[in-house]
Structure formats: C-alpha cells, structure tokens
N, C-alpha and C. Protein backbone atom coordinates (compact mmCIF):
# COMPACT_ATOMS: atom_id res chain seq x y z
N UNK A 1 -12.08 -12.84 7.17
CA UNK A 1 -12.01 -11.41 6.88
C UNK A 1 -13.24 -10.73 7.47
N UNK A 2 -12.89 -9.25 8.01
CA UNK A 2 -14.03 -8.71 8.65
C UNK A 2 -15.30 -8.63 7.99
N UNK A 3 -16.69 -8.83 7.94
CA UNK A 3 -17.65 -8.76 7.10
C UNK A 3 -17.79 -7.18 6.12
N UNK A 4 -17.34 -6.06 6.96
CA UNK A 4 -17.43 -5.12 6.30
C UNK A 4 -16.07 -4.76 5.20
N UNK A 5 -15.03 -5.08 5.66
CA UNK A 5 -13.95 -5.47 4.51
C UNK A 5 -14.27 -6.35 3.53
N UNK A 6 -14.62 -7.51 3.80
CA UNK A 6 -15.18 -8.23 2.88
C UNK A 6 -16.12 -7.72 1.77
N UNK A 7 -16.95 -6.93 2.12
CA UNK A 7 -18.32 -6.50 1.43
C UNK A 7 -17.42 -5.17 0.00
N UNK A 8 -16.51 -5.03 1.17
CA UNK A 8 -15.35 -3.10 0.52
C UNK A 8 -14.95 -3.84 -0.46
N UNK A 9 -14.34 -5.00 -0.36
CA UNK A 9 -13.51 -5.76 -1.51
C UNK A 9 -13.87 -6.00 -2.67
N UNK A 10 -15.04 -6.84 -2.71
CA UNK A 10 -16.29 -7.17 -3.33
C UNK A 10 -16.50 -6.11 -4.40
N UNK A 11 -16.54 -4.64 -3.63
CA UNK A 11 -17.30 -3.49 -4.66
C UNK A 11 -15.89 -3.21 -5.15
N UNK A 12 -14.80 -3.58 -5.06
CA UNK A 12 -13.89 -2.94 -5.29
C UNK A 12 -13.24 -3.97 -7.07
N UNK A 13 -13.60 -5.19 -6.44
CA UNK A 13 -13.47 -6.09 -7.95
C UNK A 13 -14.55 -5.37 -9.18
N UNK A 14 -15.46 -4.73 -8.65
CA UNK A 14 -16.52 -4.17 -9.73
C UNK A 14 -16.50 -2.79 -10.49
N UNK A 15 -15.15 -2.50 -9.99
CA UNK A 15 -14.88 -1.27 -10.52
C UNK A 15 -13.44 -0.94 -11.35
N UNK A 16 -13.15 -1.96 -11.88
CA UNK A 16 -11.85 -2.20 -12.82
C UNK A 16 -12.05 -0.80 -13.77
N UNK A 17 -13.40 -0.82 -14.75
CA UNK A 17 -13.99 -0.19 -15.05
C UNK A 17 -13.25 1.44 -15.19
N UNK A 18 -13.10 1.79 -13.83
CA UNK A 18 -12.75 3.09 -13.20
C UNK A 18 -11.05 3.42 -13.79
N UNK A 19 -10.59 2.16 -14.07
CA UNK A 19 -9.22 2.29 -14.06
C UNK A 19 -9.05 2.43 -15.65
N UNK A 20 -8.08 4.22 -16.18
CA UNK A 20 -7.75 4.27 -17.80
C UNK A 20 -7.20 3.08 -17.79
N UNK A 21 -7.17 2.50 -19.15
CA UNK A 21 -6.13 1.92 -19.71
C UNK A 21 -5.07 2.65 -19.94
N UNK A 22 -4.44 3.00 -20.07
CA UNK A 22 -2.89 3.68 -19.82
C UNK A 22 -2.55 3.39 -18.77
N UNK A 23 -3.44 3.40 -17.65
CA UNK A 23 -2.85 3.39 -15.92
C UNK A 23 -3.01 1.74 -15.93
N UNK A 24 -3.87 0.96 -16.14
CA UNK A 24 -3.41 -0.22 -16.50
C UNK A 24 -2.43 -1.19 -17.00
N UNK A 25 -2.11 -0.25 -18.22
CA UNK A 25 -0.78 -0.88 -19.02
C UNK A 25 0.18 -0.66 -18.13
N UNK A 26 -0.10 0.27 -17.02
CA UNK A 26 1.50 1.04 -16.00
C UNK A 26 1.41 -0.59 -14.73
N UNK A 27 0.48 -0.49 -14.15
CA UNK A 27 0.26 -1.38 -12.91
C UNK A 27 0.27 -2.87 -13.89
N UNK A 28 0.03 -3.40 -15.07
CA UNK A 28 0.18 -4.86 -15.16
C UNK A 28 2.13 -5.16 -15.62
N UNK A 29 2.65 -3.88 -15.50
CA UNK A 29 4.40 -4.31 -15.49
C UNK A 29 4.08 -4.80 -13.70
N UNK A 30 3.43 -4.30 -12.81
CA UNK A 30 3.43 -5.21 -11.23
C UNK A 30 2.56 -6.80 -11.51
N UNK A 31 2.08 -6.58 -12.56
CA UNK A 31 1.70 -8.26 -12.24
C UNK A 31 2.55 -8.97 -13.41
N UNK A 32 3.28 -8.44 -14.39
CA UNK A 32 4.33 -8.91 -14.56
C UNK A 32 5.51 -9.61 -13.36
N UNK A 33 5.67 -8.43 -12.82
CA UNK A 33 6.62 -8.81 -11.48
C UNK A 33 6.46 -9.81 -10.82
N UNK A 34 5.21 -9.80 -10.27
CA UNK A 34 4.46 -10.57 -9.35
C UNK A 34 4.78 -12.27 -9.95
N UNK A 35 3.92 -12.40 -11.34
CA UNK A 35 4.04 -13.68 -11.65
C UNK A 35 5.12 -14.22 -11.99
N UNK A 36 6.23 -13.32 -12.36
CA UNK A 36 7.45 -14.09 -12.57
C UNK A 36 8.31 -14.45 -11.30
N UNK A 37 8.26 -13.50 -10.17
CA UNK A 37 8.76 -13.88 -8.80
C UNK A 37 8.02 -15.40 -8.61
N UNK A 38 6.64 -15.50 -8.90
CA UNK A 38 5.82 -16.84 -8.91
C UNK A 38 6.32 -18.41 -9.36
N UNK A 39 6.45 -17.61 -10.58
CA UNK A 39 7.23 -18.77 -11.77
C UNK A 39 8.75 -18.66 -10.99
N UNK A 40 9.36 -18.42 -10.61
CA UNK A 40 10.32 -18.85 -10.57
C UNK A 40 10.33 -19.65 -8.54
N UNK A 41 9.46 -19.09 -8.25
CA UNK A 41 9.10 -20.23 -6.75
C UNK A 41 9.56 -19.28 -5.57
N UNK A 42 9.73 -18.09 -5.82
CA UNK A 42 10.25 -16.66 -4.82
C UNK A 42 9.83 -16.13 -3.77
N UNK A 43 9.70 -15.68 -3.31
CA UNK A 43 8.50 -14.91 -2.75
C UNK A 43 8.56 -13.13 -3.37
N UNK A 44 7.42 -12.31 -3.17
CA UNK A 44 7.15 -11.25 -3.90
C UNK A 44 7.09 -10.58 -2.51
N UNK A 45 8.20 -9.56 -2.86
CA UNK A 45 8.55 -8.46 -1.88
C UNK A 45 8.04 -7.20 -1.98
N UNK A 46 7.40 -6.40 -1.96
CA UNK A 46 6.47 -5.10 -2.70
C UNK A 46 6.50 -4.17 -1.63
N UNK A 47 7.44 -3.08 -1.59
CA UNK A 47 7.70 -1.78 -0.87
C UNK A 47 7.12 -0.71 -2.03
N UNK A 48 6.10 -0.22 -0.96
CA UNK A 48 5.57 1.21 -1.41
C UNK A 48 5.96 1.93 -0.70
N UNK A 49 6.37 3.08 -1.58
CA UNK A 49 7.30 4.47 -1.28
C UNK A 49 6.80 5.24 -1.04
N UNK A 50 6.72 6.69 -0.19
CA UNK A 50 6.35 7.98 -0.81
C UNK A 50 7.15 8.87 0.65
N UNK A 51 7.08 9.68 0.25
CA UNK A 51 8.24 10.76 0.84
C UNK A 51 8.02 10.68 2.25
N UNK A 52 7.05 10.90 3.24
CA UNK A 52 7.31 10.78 4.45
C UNK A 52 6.62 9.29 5.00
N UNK A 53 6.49 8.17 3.91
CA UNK A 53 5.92 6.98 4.75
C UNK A 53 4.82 7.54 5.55
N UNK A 54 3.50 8.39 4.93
CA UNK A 54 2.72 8.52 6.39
C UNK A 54 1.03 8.33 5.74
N UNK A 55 1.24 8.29 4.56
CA UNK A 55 -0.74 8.13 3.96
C UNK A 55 -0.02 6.97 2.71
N UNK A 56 -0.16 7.57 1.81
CA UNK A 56 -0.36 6.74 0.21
C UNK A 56 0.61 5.69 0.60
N UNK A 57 1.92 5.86 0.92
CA UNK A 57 2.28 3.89 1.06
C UNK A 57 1.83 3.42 2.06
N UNK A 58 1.41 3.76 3.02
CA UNK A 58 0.58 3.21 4.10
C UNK A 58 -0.57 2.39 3.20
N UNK A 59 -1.29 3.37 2.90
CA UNK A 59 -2.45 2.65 1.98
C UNK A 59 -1.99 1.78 1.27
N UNK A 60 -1.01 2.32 0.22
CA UNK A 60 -0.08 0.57 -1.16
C UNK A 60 0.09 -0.83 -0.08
N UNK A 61 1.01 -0.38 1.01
CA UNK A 61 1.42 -1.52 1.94
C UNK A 61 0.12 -2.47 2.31
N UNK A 62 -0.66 -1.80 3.02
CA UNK A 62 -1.94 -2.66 3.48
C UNK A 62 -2.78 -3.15 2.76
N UNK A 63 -3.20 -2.72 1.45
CA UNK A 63 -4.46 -3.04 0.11
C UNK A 63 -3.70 -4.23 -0.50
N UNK A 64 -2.28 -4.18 -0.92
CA UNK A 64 -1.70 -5.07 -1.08
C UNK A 64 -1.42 -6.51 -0.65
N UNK A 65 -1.58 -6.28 0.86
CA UNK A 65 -1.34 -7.19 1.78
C UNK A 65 -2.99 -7.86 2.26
N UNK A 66 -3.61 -7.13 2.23
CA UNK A 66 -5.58 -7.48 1.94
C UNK A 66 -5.68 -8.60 0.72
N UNK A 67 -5.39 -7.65 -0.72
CA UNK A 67 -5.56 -8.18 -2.00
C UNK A 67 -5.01 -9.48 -2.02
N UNK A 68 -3.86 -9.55 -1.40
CA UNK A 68 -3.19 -10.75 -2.16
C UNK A 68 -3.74 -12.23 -0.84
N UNK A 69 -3.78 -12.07 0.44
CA UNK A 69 -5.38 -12.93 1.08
C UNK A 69 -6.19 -13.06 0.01
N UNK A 70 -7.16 -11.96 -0.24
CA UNK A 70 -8.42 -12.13 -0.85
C UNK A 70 -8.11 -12.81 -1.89
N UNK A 71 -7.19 -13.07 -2.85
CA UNK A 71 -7.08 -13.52 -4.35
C UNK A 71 -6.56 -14.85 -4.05
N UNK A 72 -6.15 -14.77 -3.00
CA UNK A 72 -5.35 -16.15 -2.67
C UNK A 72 -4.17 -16.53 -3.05
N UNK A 73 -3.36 -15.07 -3.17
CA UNK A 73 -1.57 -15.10 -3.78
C UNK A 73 -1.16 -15.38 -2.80
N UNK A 74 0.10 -16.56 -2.64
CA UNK A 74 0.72 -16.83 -1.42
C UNK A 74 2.13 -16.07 -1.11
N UNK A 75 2.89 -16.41 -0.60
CA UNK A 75 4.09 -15.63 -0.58
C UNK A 75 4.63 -14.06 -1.02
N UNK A 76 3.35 -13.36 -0.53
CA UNK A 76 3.52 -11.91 -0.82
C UNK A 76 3.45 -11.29 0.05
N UNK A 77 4.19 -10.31 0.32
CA UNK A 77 5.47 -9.57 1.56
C UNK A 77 5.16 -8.53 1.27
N UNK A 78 4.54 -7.31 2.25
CA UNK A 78 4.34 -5.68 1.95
C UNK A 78 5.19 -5.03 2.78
N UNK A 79 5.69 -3.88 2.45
CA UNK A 79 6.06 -2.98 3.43
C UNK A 79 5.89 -1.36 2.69
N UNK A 80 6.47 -0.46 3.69
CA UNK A 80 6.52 0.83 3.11
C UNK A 80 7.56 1.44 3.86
N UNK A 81 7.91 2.37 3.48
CA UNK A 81 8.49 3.53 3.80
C UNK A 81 8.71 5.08 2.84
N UNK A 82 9.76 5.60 3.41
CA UNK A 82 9.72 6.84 2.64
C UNK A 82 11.27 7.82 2.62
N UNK A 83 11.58 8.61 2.03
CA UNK A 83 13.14 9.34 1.99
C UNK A 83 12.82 9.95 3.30
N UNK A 84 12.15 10.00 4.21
CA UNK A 84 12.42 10.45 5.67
C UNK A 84 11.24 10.03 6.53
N UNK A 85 11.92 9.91 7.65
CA UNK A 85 10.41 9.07 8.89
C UNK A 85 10.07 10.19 9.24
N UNK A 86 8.54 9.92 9.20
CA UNK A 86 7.83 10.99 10.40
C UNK A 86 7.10 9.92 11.52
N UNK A 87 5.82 9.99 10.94
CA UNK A 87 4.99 9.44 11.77
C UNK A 87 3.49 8.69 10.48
N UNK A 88 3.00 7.43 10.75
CA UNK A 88 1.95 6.97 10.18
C UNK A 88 0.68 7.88 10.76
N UNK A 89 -0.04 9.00 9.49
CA UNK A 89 -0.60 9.82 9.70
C UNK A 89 -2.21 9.49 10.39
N UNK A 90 -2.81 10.22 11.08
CA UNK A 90 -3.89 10.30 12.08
C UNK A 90 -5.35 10.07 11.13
N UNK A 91 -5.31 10.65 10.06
CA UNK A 91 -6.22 10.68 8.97
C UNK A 91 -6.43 9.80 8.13
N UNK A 92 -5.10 9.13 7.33
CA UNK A 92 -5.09 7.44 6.95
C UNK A 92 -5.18 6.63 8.26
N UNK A 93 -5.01 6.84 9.13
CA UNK A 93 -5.34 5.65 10.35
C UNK A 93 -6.76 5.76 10.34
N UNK A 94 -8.02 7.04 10.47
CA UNK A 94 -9.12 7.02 10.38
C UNK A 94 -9.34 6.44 9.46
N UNK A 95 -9.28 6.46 7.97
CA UNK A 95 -9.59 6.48 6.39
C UNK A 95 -10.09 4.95 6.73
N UNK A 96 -8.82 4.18 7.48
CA UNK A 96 -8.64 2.53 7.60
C UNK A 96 -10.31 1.92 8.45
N UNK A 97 -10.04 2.93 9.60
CA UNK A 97 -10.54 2.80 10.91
C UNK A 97 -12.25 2.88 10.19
N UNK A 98 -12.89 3.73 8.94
CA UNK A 98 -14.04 4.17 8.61
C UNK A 98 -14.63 2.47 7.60
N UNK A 99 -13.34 2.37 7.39
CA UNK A 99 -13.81 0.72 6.26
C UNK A 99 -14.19 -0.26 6.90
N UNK A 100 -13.39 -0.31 8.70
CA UNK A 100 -13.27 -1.71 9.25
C UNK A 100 -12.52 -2.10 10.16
N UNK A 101 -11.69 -2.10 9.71
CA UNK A 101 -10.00 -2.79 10.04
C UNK A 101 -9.91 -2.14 11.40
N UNK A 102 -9.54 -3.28 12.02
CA UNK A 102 -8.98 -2.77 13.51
C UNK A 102 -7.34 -2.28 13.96
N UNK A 103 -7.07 -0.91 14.57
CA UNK A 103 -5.70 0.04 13.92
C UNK A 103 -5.50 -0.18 15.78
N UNK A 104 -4.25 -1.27 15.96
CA UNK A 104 -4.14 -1.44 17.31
C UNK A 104 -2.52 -0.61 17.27
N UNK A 105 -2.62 0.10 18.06
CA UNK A 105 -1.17 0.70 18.81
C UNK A 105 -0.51 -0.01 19.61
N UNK A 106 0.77 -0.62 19.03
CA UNK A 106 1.79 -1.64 19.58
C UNK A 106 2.85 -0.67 20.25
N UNK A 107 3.33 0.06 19.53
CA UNK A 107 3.86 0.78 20.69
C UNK A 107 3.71 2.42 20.72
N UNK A 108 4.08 3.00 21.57
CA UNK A 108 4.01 4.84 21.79
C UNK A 108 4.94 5.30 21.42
N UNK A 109 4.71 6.90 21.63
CA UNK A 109 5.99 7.69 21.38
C UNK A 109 5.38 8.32 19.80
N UNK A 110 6.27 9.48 19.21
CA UNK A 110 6.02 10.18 18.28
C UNK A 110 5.88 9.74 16.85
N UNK A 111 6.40 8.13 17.06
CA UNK A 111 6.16 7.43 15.79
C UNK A 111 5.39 5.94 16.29
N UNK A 112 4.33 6.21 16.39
CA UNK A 112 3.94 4.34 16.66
C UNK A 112 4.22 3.40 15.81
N UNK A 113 3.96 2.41 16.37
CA UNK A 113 3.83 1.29 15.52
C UNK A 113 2.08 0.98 15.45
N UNK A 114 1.40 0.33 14.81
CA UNK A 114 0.07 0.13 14.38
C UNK A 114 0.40 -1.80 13.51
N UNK A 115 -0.87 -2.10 14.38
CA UNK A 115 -0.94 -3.92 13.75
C UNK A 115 -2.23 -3.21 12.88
N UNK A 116 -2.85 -3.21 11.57
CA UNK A 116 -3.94 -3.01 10.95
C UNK A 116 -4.10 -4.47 10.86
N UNK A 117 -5.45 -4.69 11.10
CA UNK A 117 -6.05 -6.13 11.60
C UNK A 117 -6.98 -6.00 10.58
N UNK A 118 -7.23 -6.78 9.85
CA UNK A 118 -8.24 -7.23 8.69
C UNK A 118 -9.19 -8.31 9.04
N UNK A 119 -8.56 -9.43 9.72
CA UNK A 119 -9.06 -10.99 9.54
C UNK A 119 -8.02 -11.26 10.42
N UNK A 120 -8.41 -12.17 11.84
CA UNK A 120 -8.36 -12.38 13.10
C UNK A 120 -7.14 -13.88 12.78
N UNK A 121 -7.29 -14.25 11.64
CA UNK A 121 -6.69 -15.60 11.27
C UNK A 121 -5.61 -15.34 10.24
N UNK A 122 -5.43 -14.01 10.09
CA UNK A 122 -4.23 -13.52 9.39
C UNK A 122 -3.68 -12.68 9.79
N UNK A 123 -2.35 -12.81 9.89
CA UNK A 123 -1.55 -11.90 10.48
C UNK A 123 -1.50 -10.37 10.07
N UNK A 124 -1.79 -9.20 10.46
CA UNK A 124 -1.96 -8.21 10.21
C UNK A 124 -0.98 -7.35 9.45
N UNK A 125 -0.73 -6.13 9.05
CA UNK A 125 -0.01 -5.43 8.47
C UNK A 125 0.72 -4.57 9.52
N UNK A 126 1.90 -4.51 9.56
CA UNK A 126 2.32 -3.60 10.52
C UNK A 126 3.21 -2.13 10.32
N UNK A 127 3.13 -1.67 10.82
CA UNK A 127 3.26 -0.38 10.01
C UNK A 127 3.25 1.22 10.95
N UNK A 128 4.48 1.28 10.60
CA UNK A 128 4.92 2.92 11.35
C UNK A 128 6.04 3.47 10.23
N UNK A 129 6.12 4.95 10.38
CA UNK A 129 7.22 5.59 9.34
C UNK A 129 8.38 5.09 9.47
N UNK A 130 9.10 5.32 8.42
CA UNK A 130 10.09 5.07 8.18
C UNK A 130 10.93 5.07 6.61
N UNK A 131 12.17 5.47 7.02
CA UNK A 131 13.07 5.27 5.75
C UNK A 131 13.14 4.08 5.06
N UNK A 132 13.11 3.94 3.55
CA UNK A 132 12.71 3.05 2.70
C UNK A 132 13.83 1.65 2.61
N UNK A 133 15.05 2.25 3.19
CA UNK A 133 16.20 1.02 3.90
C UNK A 133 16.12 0.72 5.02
N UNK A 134 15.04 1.23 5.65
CA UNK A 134 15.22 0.39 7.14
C UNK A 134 15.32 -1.02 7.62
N UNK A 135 16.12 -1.27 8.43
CA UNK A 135 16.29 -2.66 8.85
C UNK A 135 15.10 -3.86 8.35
N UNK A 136 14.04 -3.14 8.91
CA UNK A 136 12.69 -4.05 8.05
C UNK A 136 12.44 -4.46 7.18
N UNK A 137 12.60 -3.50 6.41
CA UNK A 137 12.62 -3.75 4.96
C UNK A 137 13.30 -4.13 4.12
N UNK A 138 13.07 -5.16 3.03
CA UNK A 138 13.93 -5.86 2.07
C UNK A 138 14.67 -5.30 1.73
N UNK A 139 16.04 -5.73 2.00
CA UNK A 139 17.30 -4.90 1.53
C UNK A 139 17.97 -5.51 -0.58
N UNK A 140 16.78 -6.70 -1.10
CA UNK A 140 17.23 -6.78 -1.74
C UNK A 140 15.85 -7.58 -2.60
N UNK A 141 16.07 -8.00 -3.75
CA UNK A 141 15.37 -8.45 -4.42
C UNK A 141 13.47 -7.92 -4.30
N UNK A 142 13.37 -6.86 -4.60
CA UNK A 142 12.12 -6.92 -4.03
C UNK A 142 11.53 -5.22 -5.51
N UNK A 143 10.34 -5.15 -5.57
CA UNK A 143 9.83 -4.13 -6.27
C UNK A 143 9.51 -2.75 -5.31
N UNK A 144 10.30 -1.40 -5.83
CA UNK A 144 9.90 -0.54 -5.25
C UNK A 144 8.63 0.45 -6.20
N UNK A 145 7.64 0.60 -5.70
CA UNK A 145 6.11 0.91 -5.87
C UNK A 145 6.21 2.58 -5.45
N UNK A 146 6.43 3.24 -6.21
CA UNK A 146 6.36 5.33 -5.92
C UNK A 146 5.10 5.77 -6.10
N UNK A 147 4.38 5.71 -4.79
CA UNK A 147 3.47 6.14 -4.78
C UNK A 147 3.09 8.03 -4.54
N UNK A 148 4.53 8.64 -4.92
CA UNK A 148 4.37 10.27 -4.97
C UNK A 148 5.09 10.79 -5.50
N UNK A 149 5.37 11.50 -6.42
CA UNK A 149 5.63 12.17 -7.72
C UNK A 149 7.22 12.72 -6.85
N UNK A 150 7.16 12.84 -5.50
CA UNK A 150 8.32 13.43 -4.78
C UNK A 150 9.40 12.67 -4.67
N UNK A 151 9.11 11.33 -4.10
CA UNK A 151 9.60 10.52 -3.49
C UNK A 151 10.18 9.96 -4.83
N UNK A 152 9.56 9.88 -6.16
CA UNK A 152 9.85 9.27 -7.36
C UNK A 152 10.93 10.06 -8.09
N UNK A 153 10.92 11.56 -7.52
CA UNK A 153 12.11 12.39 -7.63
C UNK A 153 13.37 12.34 -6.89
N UNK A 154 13.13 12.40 -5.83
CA UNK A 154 14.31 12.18 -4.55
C UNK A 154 14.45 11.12 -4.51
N UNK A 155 14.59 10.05 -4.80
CA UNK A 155 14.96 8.38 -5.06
C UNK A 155 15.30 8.75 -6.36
N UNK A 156 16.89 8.61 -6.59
CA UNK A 156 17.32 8.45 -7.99
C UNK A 156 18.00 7.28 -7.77
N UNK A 157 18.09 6.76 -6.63
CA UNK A 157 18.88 5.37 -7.03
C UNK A 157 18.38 4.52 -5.80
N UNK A 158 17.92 3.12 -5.59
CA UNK A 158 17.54 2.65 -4.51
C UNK A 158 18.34 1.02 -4.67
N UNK A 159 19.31 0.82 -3.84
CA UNK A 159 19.78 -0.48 -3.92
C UNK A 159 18.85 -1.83 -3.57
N UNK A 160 19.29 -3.10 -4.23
CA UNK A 160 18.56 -4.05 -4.42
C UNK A 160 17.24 -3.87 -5.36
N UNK A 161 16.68 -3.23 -6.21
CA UNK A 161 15.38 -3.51 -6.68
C UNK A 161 15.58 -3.53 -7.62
N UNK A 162 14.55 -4.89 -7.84
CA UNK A 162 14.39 -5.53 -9.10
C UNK A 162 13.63 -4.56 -10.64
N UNK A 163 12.45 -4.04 -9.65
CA UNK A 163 11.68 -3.13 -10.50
C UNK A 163 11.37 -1.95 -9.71
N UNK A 164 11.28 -1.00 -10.65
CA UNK A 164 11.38 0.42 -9.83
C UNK A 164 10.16 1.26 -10.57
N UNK A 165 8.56 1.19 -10.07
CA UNK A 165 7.40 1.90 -11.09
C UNK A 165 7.37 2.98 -10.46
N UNK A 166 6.73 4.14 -10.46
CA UNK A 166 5.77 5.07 -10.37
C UNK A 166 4.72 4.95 -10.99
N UNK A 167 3.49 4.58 -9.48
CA UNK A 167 2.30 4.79 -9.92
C UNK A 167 1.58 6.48 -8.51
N UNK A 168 2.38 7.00 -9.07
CA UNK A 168 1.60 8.18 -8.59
C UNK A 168 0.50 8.32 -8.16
N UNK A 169 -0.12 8.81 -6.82
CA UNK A 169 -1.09 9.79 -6.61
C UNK A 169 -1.13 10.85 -5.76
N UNK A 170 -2.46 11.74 -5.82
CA UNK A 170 -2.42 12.76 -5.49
C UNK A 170 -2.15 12.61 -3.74
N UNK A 171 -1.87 13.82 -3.26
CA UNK A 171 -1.49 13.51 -1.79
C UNK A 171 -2.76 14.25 -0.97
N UNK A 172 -3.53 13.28 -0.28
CA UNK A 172 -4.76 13.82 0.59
C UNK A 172 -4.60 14.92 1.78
N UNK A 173 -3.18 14.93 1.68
CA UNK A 173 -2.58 16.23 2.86
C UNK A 173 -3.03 17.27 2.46
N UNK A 174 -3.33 17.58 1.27
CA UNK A 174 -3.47 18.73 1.04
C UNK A 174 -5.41 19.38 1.30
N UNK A 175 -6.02 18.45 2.08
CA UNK A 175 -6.96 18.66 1.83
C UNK A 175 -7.02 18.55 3.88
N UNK A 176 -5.70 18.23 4.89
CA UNK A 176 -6.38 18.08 5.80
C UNK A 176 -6.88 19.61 6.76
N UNK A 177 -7.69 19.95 7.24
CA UNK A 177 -8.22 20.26 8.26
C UNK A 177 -9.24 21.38 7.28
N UNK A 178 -9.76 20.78 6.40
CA UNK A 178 -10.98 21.38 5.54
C UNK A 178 -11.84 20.60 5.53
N UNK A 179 -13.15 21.37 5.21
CA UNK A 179 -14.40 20.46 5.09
C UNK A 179 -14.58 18.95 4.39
N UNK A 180 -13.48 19.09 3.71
CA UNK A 180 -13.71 17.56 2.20
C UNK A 180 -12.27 16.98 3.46
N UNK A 181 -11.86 17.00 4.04
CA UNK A 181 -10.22 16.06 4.70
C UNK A 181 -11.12 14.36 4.50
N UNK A 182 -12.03 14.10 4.96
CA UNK A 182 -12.40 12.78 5.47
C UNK A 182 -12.55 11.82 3.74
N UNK A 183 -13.81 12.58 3.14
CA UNK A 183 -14.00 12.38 1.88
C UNK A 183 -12.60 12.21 0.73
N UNK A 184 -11.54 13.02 1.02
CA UNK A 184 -10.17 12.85 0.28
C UNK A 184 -10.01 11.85 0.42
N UNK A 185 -9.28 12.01 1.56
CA UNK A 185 -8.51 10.38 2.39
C UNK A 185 -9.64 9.55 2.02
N UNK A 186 -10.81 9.46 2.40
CA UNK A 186 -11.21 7.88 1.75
C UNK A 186 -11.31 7.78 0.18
N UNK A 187 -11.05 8.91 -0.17
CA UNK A 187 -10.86 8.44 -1.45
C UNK A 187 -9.87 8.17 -2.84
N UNK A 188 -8.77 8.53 -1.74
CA UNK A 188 -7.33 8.21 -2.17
C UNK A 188 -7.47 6.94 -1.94
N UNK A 189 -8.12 6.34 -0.36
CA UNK A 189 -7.49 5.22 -0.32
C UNK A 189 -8.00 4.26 -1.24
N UNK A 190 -9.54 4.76 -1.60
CA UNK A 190 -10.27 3.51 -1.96
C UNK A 190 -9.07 3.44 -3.43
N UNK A 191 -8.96 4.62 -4.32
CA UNK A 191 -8.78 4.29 -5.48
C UNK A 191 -7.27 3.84 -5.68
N UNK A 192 -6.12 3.76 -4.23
CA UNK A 192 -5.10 2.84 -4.58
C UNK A 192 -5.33 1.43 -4.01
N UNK A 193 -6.53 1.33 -3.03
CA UNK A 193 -7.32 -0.33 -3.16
C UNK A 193 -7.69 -0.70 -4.30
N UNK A 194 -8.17 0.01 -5.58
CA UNK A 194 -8.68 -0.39 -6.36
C UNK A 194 -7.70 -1.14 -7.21
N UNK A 195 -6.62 -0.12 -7.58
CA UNK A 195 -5.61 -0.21 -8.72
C UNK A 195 -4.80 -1.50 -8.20
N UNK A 196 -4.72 -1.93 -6.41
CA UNK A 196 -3.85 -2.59 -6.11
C UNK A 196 -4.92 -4.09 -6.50
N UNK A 197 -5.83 -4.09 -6.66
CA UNK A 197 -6.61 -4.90 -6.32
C UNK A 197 -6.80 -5.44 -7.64
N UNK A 198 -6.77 -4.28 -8.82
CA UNK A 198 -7.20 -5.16 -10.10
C UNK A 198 -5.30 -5.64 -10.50
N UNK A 199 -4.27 -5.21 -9.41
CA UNK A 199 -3.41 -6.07 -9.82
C UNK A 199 -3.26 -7.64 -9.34
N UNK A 200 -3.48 -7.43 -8.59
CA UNK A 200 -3.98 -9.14 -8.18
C UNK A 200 -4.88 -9.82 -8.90
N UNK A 201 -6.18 -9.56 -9.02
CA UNK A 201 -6.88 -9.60 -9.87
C UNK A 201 -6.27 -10.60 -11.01
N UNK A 202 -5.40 -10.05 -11.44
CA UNK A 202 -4.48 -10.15 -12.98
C UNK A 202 -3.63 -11.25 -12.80
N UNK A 203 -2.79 -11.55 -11.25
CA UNK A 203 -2.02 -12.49 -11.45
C UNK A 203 -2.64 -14.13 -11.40
C-alpha cells in the first residue's frame, strides 16, 4: 500500500470516536451482512448507490475496496453506480488524487473509465458512471449501500438485493466552484472512509 495511504488509514482507525452511535447502530446492520455472507463461505458484493454515480459512491466503492485489503477481509467485491450515468466527477478524482492513489485513465470520451491504484500488488478499483444494473454490476445477491437521500428515493425497488441501507451523505456538489470546493470533497470523502472503515473494523 502507498506509504501515504497507509499513514490516511492509520488516522482513520483513530477516529471511530467521530462516529454517533446511532450512525453506528445504522452501518453495523453492513457488518452484519458482511459476516454472514462470511459464515456462510460467499463472497460479499457491496454496490454503493447515489443518483448520478459521480462523488459519494465513487468514494463508498473505493474506501471499501481499500478497507477490506487493509483489515484483511477476503472475498469482498465493490462497485457503484447510480439511477442515471453521467460521468466519475473531476473533484472526487482530485479529493483521491490529494490522499495518494494513483487515478489512471483507461479509457476516453465523456465518461472514462479510471483504475484508482492504491497498492501496486493489488488490483485496483475501477470505476466510471453508471446505472446501478449495469452489466458490471451484481445482478444478484449482493448489498445495495444509498449513499444520497435521492437515489434512496428514486430506487423504490432494486432487483437481487439482499440488503438495502441508507447511509446518507451530504453531496460536496454543492460546494463546487467556491472557495471551500477542495476542503468539502476531502471531507466527504474522508468521513465515508471513516464510517466504511470502522465497518471493517467490526467484521
């Protein structure tokens, strides 16, 4: 793992702290999930949602896919999407780009694709917009993760999922091309690294 990811992680186990208990009791029904996909010998499928696939499940998808390396969970599968494709946004690609992680462009055009590279000996996260049934993504057995109060609205029904949470947050869009844009975004992301992190943590 990159030394400066490594070091992010580290501060990030030290801040459980940060997280209510209420929002706890919400995220350990995911390590419920988690360990029983475990116990039963599965693998753990974990799609984070949010309306245009372009910041907050970007962030769920990748912290997830970090966390569960770092903790040493095996057989855990990330993806994201959203109720409509745009594009994986310019500002969470920085947010990534400010921690560490190397954000390689696999392919062009109005929606890339992006390998987010953590650790040179693990296969990276890959990741461009998209609708939450896309071919990619687990069409079945797997937990859908609502990471936006929208997307948790406009999804009233999503086939195949096992578990269906809303863990909400705020959306850093609303802060881009103002003085605080950089400071948001890193700090959306850190605090759904955090929450994703004390779920691992747990299993």
């Amino acid at each position: 793992m990159f030394e400066s990811i490594q070091k992010y992680c580290q501060e990030l186990t030290r801040e459980f702290e940060m997280i209510s208990m209420e929002r706890k009791l919400l995220l350990d029904k995911i390590v419920s999930y988690i360990q029983s996909k475990r116990t039963e010998g599965r693998p753990v499928n974990l799609v984070y949602i949010c309306t245009h696939n372009s910041r907050r499940s970007h962030f769920g998808q990748v912290w997830a896919h970090v966390a569960s390396s770092f903790f040493g969970i095996k057989d855990v599968f990330t993806f994201s999407g959203g109720t409509e494709a745009t594009a994986f946004n310019q500002n969470a690609i920085d947010a990534f780009t400010r921690i560490g992680f190397e954000m390689k462009k696999i392919t062009e055009g109005v929606n890339p694709t992006y390998a987010v590279v953590f650790d040179t000996s693990i296969p990276p996260a890959i990741c461009f917009s998209k609708e939450y049934d896309h071919p990619q993504n687990p069409q079945s057995a797997f937990a859908a993760i609502m990471t936006c109060s929208d997307a948790e609205e406009n999804c009233p029904f999503i086939p195949g999922v096992e578990l269906r949470i809303g863990t909400t947050y705020e959306d850093p869009k609303a802060f881009d091309n103002t003085p605080f844009q950089n400071e948001k975004y890193d700090e959306r992301c850190r605090q759904i690294a955090r929450e994703t992190f004390y779920v691992f943590s747990r299993v």
